[in-house]
C-alpha atoms as a PDB file:
ATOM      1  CA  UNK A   1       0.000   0.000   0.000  1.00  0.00           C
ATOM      2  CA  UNK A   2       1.451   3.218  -1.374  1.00  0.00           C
ATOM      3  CA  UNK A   3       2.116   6.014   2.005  1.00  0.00           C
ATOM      4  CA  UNK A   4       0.445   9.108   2.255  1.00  0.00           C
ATOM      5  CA  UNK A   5       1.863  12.315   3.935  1.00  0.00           C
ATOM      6  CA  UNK A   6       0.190  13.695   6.758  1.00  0.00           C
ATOM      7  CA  UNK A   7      -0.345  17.100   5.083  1.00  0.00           C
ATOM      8  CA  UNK A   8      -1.802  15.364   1.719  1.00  0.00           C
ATOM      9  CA  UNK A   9      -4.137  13.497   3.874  1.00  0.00           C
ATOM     10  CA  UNK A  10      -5.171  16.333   5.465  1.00  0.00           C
ATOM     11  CA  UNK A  11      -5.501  18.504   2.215  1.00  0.00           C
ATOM     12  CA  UNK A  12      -7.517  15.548   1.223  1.00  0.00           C
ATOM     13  CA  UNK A  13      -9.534  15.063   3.646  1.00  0.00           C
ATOM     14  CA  UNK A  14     -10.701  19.053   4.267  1.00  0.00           C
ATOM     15  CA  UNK A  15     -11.405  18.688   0.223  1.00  0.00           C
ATOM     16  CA  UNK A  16     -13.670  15.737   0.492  1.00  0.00           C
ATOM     17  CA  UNK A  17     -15.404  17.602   3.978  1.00  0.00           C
ATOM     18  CA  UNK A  18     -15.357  20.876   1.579  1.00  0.00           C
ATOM     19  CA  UNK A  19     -17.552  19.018  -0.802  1.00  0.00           C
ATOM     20  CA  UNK A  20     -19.464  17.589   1.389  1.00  0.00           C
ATOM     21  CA  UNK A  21     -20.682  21.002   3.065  1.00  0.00           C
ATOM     22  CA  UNK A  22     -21.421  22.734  -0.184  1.00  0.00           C
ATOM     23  CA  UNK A  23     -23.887  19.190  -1.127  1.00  0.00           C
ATOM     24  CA  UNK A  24     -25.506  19.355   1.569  1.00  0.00           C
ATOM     25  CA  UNK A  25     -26.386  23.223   1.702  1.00  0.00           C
ATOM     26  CA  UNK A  26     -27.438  22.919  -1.430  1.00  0.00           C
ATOM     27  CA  UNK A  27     -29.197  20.363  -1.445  1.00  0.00           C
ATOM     28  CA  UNK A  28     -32.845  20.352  -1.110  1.00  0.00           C
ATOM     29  CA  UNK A  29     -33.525  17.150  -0.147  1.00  0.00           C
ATOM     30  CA  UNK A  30     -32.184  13.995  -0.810  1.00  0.00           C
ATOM     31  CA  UNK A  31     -33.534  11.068  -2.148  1.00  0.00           C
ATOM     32  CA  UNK A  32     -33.087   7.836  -1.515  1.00  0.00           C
ATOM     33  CA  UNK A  33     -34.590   6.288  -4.842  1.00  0.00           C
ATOM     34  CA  UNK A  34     -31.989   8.068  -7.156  1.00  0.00           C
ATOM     35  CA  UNK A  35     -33.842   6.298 -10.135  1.00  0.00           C
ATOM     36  CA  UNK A  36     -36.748   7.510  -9.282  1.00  0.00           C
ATOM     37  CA  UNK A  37     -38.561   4.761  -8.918  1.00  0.00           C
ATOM     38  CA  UNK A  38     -40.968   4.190  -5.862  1.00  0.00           C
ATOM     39  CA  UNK A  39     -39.895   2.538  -2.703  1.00  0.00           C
ATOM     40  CA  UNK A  40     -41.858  -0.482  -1.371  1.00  0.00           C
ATOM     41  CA  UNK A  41     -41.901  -2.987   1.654  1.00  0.00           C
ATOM     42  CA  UNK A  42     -43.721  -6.356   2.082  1.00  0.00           C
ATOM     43  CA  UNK A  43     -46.225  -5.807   4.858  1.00  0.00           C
ATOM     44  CA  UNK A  44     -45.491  -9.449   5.615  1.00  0.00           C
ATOM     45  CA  UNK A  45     -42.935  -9.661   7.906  1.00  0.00           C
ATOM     46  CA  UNK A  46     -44.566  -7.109   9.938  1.00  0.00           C
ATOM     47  CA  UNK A  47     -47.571  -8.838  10.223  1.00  0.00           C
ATOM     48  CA  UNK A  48     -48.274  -9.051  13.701  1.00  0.00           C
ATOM     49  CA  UNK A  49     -49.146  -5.165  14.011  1.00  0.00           C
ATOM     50  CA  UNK A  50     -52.011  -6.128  10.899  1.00  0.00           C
ATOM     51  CA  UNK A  51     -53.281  -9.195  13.758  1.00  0.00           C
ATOM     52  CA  UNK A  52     -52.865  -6.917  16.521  1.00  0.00           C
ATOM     53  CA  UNK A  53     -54.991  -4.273  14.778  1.00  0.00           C
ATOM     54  CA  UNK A  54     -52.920  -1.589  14.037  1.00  0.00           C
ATOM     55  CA  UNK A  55     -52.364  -1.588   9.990  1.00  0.00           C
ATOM     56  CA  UNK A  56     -52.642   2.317  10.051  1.00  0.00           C
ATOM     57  CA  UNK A  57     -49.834   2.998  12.299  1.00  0.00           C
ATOM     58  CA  UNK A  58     -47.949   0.251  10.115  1.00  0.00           C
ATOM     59  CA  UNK A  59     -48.644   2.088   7.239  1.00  0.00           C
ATOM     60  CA  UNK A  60     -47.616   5.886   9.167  1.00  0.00           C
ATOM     61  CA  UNK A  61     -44.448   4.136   9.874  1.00  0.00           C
ATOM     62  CA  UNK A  62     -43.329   2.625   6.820  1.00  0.00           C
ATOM     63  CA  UNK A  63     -44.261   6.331   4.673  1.00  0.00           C
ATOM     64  CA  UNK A  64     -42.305   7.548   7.562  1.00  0.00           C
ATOM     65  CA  UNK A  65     -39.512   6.055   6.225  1.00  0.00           C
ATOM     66  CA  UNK A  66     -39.911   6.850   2.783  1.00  0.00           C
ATOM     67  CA  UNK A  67     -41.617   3.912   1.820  1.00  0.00           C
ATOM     68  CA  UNK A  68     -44.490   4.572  -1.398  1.00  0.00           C
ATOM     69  CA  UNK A  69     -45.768   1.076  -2.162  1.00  0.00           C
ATOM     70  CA  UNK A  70     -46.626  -1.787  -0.179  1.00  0.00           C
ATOM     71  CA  UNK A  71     -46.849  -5.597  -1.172  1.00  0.00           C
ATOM     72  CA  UNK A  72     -49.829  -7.254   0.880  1.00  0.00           C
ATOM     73  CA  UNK A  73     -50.940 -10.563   1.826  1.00  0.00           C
ATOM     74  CA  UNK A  74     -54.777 -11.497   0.397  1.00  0.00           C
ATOM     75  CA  UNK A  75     -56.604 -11.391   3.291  1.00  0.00           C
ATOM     76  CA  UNK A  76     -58.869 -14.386   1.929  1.00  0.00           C
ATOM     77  CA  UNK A  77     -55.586 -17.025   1.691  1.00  0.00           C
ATOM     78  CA  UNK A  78     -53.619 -15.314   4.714  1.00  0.00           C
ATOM     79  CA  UNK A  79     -55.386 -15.439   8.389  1.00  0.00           C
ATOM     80  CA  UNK A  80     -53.311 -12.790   9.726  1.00  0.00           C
ATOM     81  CA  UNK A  81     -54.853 -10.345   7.262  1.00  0.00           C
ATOM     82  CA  UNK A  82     -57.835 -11.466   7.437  1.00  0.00           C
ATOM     83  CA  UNK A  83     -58.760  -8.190   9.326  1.00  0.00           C
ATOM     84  CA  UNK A  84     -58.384  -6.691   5.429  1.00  0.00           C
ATOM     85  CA  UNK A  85     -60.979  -8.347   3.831  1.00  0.00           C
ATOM     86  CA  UNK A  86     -63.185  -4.915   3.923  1.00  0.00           C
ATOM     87  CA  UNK A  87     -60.695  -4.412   0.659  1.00  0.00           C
ATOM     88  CA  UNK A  88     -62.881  -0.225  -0.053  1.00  0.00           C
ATOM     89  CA  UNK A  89     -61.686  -0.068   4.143  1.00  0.00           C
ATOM     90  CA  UNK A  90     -58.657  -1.359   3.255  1.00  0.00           C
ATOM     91  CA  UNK A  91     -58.049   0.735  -0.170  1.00  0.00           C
ATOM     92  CA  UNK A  92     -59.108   4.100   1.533  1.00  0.00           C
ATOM     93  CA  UNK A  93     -56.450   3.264   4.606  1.00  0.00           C
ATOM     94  CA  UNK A  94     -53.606   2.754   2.502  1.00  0.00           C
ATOM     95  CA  UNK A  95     -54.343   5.624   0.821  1.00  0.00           C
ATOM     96  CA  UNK A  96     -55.329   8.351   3.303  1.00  0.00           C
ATOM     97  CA  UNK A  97     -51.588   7.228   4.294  1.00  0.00           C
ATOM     98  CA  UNK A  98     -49.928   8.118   0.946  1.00  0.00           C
ATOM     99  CA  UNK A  99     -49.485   4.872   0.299  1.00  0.00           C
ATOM    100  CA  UNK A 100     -50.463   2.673  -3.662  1.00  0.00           C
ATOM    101  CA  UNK A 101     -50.935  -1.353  -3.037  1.00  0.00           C
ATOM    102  CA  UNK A 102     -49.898  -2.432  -6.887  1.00  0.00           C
ATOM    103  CA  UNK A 103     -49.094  -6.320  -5.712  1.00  0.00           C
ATOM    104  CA  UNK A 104     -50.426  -9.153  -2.882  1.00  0.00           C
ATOM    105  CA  UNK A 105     -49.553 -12.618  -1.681  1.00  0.00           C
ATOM    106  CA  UNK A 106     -51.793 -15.459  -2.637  1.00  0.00           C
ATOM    107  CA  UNK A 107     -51.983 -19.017  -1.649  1.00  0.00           C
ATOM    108  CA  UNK A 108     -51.972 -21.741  -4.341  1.00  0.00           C
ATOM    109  CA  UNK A 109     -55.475 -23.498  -2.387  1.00  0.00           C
ATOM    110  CA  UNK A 110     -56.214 -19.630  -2.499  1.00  0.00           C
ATOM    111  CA  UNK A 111     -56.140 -19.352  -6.232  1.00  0.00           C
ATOM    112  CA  UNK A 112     -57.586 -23.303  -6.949  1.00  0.00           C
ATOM    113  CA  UNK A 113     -60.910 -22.375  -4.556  1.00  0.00           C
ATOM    114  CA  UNK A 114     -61.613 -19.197  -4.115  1.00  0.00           C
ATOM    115  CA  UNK A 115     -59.805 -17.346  -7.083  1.00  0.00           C
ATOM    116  CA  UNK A 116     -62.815 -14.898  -8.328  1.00  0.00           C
ATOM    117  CA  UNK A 117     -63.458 -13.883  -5.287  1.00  0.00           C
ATOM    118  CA  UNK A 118     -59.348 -12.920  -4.676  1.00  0.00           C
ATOM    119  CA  UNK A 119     -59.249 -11.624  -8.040  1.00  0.00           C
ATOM    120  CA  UNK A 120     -62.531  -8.897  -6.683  1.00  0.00           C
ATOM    121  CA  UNK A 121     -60.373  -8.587  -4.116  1.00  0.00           C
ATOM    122  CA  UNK A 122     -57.482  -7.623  -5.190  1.00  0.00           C
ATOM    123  CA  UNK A 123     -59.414  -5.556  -8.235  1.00  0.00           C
ATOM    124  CA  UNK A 124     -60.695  -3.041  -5.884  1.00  0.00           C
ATOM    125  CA  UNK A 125     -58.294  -2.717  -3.988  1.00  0.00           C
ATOM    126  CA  UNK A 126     -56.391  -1.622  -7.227  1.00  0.00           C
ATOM    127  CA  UNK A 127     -53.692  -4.887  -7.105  1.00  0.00           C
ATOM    128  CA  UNK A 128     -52.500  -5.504 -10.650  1.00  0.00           C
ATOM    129  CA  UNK A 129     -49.707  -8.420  -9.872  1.00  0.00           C
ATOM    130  CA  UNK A 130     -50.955 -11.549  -7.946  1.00  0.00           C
ATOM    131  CA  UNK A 131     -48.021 -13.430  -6.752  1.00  0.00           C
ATOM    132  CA  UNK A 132     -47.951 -16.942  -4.785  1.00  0.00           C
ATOM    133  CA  UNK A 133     -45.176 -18.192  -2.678  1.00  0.00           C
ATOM    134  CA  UNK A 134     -45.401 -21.518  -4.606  1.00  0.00           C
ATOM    135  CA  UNK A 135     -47.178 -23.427  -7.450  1.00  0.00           C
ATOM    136  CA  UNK A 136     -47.979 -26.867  -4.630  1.00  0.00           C
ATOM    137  CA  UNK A 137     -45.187 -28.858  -5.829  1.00  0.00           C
ATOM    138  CA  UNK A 138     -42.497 -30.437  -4.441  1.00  0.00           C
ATOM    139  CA  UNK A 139     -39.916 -28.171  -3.886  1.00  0.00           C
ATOM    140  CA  UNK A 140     -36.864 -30.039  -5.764  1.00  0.00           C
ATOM    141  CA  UNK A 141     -38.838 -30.014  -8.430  1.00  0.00           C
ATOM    142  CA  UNK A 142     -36.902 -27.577 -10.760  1.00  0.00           C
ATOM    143  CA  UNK A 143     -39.099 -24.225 -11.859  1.00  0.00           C
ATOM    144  CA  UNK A 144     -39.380 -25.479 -15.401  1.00  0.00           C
ATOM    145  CA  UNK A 145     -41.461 -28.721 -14.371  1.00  0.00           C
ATOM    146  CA  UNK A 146     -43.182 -27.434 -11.417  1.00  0.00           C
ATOM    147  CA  UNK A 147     -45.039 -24.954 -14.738  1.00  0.00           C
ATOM    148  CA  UNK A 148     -45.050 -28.108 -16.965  1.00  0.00           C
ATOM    149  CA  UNK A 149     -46.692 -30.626 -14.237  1.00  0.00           C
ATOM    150  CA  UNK A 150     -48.444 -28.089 -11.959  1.00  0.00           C
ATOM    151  CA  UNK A 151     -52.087 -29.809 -11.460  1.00  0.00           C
ATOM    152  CA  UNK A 152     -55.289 -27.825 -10.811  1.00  0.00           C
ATOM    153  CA  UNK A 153     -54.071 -24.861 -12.466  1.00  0.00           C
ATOM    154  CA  UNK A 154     -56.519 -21.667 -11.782  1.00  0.00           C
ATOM    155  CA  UNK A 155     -58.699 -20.378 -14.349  1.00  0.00           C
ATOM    156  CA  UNK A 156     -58.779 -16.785 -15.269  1.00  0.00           C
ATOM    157  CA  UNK A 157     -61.903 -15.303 -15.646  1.00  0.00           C
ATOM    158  CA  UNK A 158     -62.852 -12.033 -14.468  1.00  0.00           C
ATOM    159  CA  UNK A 159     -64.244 -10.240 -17.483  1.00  0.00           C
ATOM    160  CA  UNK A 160     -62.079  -6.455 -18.761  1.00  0.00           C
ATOM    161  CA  UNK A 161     -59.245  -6.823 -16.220  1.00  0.00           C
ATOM    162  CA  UNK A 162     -55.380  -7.427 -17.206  1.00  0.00           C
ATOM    163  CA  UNK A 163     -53.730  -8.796 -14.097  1.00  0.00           C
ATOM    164  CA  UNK A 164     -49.711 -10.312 -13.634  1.00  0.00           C
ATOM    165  CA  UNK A 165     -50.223 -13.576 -12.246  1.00  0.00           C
ATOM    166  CA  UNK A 166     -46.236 -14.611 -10.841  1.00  0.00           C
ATOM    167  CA  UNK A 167     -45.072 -17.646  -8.780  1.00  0.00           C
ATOM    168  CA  UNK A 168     -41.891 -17.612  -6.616  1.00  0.00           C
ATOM    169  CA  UNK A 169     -41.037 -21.476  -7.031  1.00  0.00           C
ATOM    170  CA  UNK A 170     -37.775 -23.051  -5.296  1.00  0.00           C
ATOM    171  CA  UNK A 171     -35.242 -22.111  -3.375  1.00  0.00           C
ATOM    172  CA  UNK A 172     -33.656 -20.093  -5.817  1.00  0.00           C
ATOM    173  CA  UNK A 173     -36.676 -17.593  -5.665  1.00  0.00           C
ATOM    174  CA  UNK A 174     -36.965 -17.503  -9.526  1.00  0.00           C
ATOM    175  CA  UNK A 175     -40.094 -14.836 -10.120  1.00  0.00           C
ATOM    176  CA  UNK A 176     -42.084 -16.489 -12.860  1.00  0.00           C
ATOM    177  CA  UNK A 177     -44.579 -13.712 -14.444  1.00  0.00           C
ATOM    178  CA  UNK A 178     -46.810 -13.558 -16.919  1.00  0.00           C
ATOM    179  CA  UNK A 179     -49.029 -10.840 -18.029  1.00  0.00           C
ATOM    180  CA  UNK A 180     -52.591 -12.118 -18.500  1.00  0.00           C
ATOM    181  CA  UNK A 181     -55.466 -11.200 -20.395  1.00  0.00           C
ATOM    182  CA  UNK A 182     -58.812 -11.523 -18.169  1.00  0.00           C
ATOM    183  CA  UNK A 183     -60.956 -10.383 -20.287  1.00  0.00           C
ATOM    184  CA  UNK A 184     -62.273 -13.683 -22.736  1.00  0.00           C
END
């Protein structure tokens, strides 16, 4: 490692601190989404404020940190958000917070049973990708024949919408999305 003398650290150093001043005087504010796309959190893994009834001071503190979108759980496939199933409450919360919902959670069994009533669901709350944790296979089956063998697959029918149906399959979290057409 090459030396450095103590006065061309220094000279350095009250550069770099120089520059640093004059950024942040200037600056306005700054952003943490440089490419201006939004910022988003799973509600997921704070789940237990959604069971213990407080999904609007979830919501105040994730805006509160900057956060625009949130990914939610169907509250038809996922008992701890089952307190969402109201999804006009639900929509109006999120957004009297600031907050857009643009993709949810789904269980497979969700999407076999129940799937027009998720896909309602999701519709008004204004949820255009529908992702599930798995497609009910085995998980060392690879991605490619979970698709090709994947039994009971859900039929699309909810006439005029245009949703993203996904699937996270294995443990290599591959995100399998395709756009479909709802409308027959």
């Amino acid at each position: 490692m090459a030396g450095i003398s103590r006065r061309d650290f220094f000279k350095k150093a009250g550069a770099d601190a120089a520059v640093v001043g004059i950024l942040a005087v200037t600056a306005d504010k700054l952003y943490a989404n440089p490419l201006g796309l939004p910022i988003g959190s799973q509600t997921y893994p704070h789940r237990q404020m959604i069971v213990d009834g407080k999904f609007p001071d979830l919501l105040k503190t994730l805006k509160d940190l900057g956060v625009e979108r949130i990914e939610l759980c169907s509250a038809l496939g996922y008992k701890e958000f089952a307190s969402l199933s109201d999804a006009k409450q639900t929509k109006k919360i999120i957004g009297d917070h600031g907050l857009k919902c643009e993709s949810a959670h789904f269980s497979m069994a969700e999407l076999r049973n129940t799937q027009d009533k998720s896909i309602e669901w999701a519709k008004e709350i204004g949820i255009s990708q529908m992702i599930t944790a798995t497609l009910g296979m085995p998980p060392n089956q690879a991605p490619l024949a979970r698709c090709t063998r994947c039994s009971g697959r859900p039929r699309l029918s909810v006439p005029g919408s245009r949703a993203r149906i996904g699937a996270l399959t294995g443990s290599q979290r591959l995100r399998v999305s395709v756009l479909v057409d709802l409308d027959p």
